[in-house]
N, C-alpha and C. Protein backbone atom coordinates (compact mmCIF):
# COMPACT_ATOMS: atom_id res chain seq x y z
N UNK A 1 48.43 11.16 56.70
CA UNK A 1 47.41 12.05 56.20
C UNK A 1 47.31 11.90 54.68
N UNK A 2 48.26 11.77 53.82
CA UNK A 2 48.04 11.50 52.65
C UNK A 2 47.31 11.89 51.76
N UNK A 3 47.14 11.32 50.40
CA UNK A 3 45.83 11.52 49.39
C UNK A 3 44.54 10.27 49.81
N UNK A 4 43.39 10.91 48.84
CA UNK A 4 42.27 9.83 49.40
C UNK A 4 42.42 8.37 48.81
N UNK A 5 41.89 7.80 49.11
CA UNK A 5 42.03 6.39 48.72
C UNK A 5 40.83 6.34 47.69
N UNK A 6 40.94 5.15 47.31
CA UNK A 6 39.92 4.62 46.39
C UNK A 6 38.38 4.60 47.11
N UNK A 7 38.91 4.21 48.15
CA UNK A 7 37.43 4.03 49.02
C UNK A 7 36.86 5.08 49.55
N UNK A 8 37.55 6.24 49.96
CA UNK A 8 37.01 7.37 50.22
C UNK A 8 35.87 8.41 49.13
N UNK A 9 36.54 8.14 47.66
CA UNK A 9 35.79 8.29 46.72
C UNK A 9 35.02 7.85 46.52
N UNK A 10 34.94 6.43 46.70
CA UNK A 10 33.45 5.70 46.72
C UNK A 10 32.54 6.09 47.36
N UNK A 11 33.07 6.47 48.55
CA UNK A 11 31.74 6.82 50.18
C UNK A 11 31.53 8.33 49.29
N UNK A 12 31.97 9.61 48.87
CA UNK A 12 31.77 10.31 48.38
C UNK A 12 30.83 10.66 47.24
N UNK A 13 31.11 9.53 46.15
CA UNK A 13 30.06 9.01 45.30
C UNK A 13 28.66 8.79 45.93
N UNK A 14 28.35 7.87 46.73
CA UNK A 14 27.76 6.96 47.43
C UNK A 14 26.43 8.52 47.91
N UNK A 15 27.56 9.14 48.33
CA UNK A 15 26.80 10.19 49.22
C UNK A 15 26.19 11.26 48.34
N UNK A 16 26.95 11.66 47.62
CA UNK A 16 26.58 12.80 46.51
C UNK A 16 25.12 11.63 45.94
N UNK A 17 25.46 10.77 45.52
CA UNK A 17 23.90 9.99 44.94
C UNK A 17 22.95 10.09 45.48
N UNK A 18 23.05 9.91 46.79
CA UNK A 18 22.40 9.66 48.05
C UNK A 18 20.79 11.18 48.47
N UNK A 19 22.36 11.95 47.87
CA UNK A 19 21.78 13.59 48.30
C UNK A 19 20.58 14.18 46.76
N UNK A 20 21.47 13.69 45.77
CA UNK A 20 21.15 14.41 44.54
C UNK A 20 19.83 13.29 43.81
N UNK A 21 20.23 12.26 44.18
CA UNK A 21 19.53 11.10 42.82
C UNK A 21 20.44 10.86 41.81
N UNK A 22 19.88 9.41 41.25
CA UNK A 22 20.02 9.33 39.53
C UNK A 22 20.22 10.82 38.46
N UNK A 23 18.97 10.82 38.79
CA UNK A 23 18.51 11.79 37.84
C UNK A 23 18.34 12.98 37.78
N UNK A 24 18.95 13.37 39.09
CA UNK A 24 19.04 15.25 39.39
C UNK A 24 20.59 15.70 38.62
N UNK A 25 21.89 14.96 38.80
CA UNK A 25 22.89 14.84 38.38
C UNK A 25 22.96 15.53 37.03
N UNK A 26 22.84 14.93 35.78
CA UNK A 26 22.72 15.18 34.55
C UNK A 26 21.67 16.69 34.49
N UNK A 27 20.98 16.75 35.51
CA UNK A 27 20.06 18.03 35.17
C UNK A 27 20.64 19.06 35.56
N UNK A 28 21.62 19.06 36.79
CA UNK A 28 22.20 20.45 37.27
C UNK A 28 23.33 20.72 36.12
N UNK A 29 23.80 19.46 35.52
CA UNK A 29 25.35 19.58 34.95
C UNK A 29 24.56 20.69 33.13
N UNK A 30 23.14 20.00 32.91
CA UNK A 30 22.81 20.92 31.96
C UNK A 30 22.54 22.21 32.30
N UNK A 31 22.16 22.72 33.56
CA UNK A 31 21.97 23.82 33.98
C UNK A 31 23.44 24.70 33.97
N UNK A 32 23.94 24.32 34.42
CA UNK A 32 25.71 24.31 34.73
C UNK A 32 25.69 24.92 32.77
N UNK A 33 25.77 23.86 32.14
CA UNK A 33 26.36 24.47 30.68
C UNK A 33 25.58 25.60 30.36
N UNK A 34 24.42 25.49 30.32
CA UNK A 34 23.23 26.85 29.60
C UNK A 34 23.78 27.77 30.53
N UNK A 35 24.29 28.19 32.21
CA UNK A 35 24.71 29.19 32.81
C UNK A 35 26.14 29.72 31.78
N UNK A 36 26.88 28.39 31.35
CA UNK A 36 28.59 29.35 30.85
C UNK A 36 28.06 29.94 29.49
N UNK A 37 27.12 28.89 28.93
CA UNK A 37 26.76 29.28 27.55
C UNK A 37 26.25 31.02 27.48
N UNK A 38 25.10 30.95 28.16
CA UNK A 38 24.74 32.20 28.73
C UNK A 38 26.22 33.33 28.72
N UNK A 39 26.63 33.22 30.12
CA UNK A 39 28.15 33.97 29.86
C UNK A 39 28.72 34.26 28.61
N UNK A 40 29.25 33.26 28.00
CA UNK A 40 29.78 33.89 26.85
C UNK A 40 29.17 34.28 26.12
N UNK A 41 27.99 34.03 26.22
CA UNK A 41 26.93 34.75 24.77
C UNK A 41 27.31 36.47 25.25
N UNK A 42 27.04 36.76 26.50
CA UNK A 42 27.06 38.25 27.03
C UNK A 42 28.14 38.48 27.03
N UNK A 43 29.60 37.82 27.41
CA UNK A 43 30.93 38.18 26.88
C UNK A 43 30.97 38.96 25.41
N UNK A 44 30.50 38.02 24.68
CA UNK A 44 30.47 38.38 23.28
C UNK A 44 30.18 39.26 22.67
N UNK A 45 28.34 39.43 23.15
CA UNK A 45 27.60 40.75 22.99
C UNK A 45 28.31 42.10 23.35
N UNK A 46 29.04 41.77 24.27
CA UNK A 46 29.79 43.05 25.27
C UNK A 46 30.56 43.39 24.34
N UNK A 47 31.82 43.31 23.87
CA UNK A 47 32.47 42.99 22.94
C UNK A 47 32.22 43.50 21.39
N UNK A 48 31.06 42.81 21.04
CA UNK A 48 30.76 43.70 19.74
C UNK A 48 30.41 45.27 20.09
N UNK A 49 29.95 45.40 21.15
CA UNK A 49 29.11 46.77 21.48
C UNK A 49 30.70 48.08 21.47
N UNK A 50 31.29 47.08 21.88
CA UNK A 50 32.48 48.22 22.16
C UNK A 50 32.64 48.32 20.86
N UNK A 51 33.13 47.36 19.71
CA UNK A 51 33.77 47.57 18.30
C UNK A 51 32.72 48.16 17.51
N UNK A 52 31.87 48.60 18.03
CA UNK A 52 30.79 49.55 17.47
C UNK A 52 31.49 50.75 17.33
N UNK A 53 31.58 51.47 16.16
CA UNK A 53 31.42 53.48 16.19
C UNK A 53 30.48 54.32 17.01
N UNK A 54 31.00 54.49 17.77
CA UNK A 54 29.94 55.74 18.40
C UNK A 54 29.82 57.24 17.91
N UNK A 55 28.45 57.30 17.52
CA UNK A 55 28.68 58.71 16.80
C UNK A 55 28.30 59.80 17.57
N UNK A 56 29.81 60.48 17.32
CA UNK A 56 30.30 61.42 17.78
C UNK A 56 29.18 62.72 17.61
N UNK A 57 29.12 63.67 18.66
CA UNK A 57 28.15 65.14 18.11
C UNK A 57 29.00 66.40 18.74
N UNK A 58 29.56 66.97 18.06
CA UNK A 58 29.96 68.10 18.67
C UNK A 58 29.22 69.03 18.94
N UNK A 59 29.55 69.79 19.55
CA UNK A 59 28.75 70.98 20.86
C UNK A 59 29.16 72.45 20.34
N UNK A 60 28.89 73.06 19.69
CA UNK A 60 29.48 74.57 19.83
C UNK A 60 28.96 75.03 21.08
N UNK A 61 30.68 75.32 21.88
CA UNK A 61 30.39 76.06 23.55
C UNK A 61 30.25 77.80 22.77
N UNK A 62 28.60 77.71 24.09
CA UNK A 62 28.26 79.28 24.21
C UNK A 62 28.13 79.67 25.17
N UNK A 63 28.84 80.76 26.37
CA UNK A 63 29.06 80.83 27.20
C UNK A 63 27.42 81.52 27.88
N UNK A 64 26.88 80.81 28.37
CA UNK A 64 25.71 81.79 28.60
C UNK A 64 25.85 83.49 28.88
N UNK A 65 24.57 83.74 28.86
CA UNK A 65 24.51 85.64 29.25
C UNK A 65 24.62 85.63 30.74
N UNK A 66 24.08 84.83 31.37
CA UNK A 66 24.35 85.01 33.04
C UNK A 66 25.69 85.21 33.17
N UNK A 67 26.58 84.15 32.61
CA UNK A 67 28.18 83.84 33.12
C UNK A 67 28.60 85.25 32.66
N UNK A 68 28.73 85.92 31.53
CA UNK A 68 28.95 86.82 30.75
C UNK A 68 28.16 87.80 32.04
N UNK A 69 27.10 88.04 32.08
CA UNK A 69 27.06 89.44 32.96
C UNK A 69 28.03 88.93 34.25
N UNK A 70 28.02 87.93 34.88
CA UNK A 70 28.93 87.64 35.90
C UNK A 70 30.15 88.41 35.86
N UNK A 71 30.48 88.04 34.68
CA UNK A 71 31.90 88.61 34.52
C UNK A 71 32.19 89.82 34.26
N UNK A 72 31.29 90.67 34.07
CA UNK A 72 31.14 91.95 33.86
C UNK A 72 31.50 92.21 35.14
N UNK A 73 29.98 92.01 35.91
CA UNK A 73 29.89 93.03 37.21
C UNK A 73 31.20 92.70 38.19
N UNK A 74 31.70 91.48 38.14
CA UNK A 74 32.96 91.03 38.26
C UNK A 74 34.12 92.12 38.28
N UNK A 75 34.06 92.66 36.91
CA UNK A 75 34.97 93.05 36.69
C UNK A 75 34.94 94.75 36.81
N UNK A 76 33.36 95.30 37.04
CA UNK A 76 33.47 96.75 37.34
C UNK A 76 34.01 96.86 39.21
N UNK A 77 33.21 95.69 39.61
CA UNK A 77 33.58 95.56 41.07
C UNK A 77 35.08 96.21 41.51
């Protein structure tokens, strides 16, 4: 069972040509780079977005009047 031989690679070659062309080859392999290129560009972008400051807004909590009568009648109950 072994590894492939020399000739098995050839028929492999042979076939991949067969399927793809000359000239489809070189076009997927550029497609192929602009896809990782792509990736890391958005890796990257991702990345700065986090080392961004996010500005912060604080909230003064006000307990509404509903909750507040709640707790009233709550509590004459």
């Amino acid at each position: 069972m072994g590894s492939f031989s020399i000739w098995h690679w050839l028929i492999v070659l042979v076939v991949v040509l067969l399927l793809f062309g000359r000239g489809k080859i070189p076009e997927l392999m550029g497609d192929m780079a602009k896809g990782i290129k792509s990736f890391k560009k958005g890796m990257s972008d991702e990345d700065a977005e986090e080392a961004r400051p996010v500005d912060s807004k604080t909230v003064e909590h006000r307990p509404d009047e509903t909750v507040q009568a709640a707790k009233e009648k709550a509590s004459k109950s």
